[in-house]
Protein backbone atom coordinates (compact mmCIF):
# COMPACT_ATOMS: atom_id res chain seq x y z
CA UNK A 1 -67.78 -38.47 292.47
CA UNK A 2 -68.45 -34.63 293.35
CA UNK A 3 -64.18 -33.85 293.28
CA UNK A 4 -64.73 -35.90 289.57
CA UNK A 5 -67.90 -33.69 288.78
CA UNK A 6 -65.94 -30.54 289.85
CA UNK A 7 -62.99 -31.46 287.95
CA UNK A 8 -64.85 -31.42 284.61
CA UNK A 9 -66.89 -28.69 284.91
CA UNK A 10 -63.90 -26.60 285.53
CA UNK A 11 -62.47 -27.52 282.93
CA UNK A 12 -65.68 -26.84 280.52
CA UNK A 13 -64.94 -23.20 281.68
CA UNK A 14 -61.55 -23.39 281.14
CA UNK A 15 -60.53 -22.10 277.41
CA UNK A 16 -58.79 -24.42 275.14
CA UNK A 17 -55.31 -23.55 273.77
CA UNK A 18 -56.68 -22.28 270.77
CA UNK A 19 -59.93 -23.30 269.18
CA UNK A 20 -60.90 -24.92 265.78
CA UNK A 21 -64.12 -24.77 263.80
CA UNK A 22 -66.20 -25.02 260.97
CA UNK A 23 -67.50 -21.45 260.69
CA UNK A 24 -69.44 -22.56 256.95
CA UNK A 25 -70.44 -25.50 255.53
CA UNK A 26 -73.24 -26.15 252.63
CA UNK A 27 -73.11 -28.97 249.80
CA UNK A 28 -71.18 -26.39 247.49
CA UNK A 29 -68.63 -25.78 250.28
CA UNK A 30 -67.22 -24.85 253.35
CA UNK A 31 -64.93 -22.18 255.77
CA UNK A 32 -62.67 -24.19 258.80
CA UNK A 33 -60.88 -21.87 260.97
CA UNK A 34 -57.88 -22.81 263.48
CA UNK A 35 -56.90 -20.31 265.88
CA UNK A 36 -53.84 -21.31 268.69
CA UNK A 37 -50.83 -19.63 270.44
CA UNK A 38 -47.45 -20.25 269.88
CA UNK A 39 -44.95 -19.27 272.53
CA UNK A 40 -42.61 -18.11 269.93
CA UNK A 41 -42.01 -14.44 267.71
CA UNK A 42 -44.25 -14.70 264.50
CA UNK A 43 -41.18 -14.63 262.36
CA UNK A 44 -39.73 -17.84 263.93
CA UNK A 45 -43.25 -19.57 263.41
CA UNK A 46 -43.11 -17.91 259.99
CA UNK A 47 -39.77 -19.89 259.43
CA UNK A 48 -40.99 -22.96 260.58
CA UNK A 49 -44.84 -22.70 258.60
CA UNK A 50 -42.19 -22.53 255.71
CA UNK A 51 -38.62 -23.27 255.98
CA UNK A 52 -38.86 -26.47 258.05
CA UNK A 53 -42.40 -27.89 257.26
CA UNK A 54 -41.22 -31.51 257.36
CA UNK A 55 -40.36 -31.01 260.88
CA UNK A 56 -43.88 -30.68 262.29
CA UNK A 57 -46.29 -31.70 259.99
CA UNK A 58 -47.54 -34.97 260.47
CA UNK A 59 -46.23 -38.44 258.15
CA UNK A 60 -49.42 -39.94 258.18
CA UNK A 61 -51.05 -37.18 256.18
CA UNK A 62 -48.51 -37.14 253.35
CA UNK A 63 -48.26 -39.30 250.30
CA UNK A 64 -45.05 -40.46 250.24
CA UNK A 65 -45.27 -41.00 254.28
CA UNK A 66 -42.55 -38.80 255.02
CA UNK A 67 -42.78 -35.52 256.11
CA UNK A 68 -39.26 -34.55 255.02
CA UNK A 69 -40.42 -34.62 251.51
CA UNK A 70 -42.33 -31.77 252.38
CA UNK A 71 -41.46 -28.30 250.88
CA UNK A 72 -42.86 -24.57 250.59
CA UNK A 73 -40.95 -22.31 248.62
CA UNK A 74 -42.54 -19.38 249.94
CA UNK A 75 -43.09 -16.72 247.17
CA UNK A 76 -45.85 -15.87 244.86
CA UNK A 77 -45.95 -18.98 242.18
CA UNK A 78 -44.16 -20.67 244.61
CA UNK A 79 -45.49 -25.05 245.62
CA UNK A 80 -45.72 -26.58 248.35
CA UNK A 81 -44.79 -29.80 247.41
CA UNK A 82 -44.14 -33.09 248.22
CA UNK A 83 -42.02 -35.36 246.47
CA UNK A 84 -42.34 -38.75 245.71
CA UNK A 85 -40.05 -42.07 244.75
CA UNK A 86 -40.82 -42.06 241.43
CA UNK A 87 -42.44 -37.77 240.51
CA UNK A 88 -44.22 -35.48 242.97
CA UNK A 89 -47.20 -33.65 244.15
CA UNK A 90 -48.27 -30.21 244.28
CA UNK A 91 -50.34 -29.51 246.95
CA UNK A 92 -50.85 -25.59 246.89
CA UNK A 93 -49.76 -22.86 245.12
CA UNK A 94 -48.46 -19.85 247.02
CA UNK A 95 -50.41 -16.82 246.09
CA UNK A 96 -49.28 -13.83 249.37
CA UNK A 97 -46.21 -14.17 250.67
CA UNK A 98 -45.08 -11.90 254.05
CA UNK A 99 -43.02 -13.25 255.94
CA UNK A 100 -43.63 -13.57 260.05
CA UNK A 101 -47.65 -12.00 259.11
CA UNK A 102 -49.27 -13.85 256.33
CA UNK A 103 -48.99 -16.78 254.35
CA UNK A 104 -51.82 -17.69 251.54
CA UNK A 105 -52.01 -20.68 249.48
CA UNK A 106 -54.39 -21.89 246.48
CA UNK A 107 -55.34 -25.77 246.25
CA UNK A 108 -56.86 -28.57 247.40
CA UNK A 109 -55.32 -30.87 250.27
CA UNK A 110 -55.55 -34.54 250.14
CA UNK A 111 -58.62 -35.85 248.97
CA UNK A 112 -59.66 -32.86 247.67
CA UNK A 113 -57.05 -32.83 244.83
CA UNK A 114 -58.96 -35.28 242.80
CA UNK A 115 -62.76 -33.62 243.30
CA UNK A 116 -63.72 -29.98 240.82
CA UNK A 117 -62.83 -27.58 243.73
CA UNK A 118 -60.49 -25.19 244.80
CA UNK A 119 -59.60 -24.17 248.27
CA UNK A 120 -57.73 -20.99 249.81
CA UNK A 121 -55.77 -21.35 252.68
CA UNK A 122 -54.14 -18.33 254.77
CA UNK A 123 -51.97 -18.64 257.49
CA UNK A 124 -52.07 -15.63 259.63
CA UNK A 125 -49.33 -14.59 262.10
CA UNK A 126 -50.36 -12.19 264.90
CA UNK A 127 -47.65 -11.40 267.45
CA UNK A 128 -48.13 -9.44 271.11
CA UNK A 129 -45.11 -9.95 273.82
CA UNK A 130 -43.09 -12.50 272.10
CA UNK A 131 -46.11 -15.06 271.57
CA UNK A 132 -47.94 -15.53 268.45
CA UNK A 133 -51.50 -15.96 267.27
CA UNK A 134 -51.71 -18.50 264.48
CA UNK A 135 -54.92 -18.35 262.46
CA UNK A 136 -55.33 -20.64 259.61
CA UNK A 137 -58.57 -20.18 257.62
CA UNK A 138 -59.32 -22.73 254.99
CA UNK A 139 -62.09 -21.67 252.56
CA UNK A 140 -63.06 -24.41 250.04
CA UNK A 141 -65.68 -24.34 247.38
CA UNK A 142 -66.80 -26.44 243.92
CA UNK A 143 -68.07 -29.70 243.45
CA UNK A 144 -68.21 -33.27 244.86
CA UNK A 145 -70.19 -36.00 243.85
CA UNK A 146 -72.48 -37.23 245.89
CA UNK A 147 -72.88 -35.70 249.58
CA UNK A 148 -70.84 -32.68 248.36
CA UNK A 149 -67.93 -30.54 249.45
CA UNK A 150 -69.67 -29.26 252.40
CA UNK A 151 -69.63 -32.76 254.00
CA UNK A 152 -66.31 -33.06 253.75
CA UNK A 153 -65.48 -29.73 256.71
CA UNK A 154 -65.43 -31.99 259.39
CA UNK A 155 -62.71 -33.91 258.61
CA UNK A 156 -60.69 -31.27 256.60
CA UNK A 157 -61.25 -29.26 260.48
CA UNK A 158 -59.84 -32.01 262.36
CA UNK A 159 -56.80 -33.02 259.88
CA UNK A 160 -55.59 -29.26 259.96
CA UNK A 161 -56.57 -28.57 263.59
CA UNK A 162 -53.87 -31.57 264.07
CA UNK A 163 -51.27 -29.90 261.61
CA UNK A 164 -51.45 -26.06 263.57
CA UNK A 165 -51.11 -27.32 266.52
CA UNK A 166 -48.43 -29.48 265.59
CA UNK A 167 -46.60 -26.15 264.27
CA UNK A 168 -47.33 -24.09 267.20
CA UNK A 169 -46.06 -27.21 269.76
CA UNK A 170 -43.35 -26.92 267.69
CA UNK A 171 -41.75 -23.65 267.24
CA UNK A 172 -43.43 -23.41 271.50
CA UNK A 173 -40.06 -25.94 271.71
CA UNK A 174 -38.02 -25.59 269.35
């Protein structure tokens, strides 16, 4: 029991891999920030954030449940998009484009699509000694009926905590 006691209060000290969070929240919105390493340059996570998207990001939180209908054309104007059997879906509009530092999008993921806000989401690419910092920072305001937006941060966190993490185990591998 002590060893077990030990065991997790070493690893409360311990840091995490990276850390997620909801910095903001109130009923007219909220700020969610993701911050992990990649063992990888910043341009190859770059590539991968845009070039190969389908290859990380998780099916279950697409519409068309497959990731490889996933796209980012990564220029100002440019979608990232997702298409479907029978049409397609924009999910955010590229508004900053520079490639292996900064990536920011305009739009609303998911469930937020169909509710009166708007979201901006940058993707930030820090590299020291051939590793790389990803921050993602997801700041989301407008209106949603009932609870509003602000109640919806906690989930929004965890779905995109899943998704950066999924990129940085990726191009960590790949």
């Amino acid at each position: 029991m002590r060893n077990a006691l030990l065991a997790i209060g070493f690893l409360l000290l311990c840091p995490p891999p990276g850390f997620a969070d909801v910095v903001d929240s109130s009923p007219a919105g909220f700020t969610v920030k993701v911050v992990v390493d990649a063992a990888a340059p910043a341009q190859r996570a770059y590539q991968a954030l845009t070039e190969r998207i389908g290859s990380w990001w998780d099916k279950d939180h697409t519409w068309s449940g497959n990731a490889a209908n996933l796209s980012i054309d990564a220029r100002p104007g440019g979608c990232f998009c997702e298409r479907l059997a029978n049409g397609g879906v924009t999910h955010m509009t590229v508004i900053y484009a520079e490639p292996g530092k900064l990536l920011r999008m305009s739009g609303g993921l998911g469930p937020l699509q169909d509710l009166a806000v708007t979201g901006v989401m940058s993707w930030a690419l820090t590299e020291a000694a051939g590793k790389t910092t990803i921050e993602v920072t997801y700041k989301v305001g407008g209106y949603a009926p009932g609870t509003g937006v602000g109640a919806l941060a906690a989930p929004v966190d965890g779905v995109l905590t899943a998704q950066v993490r999924r990129l940085a185990q990726f191009v960590s591998t790949h």
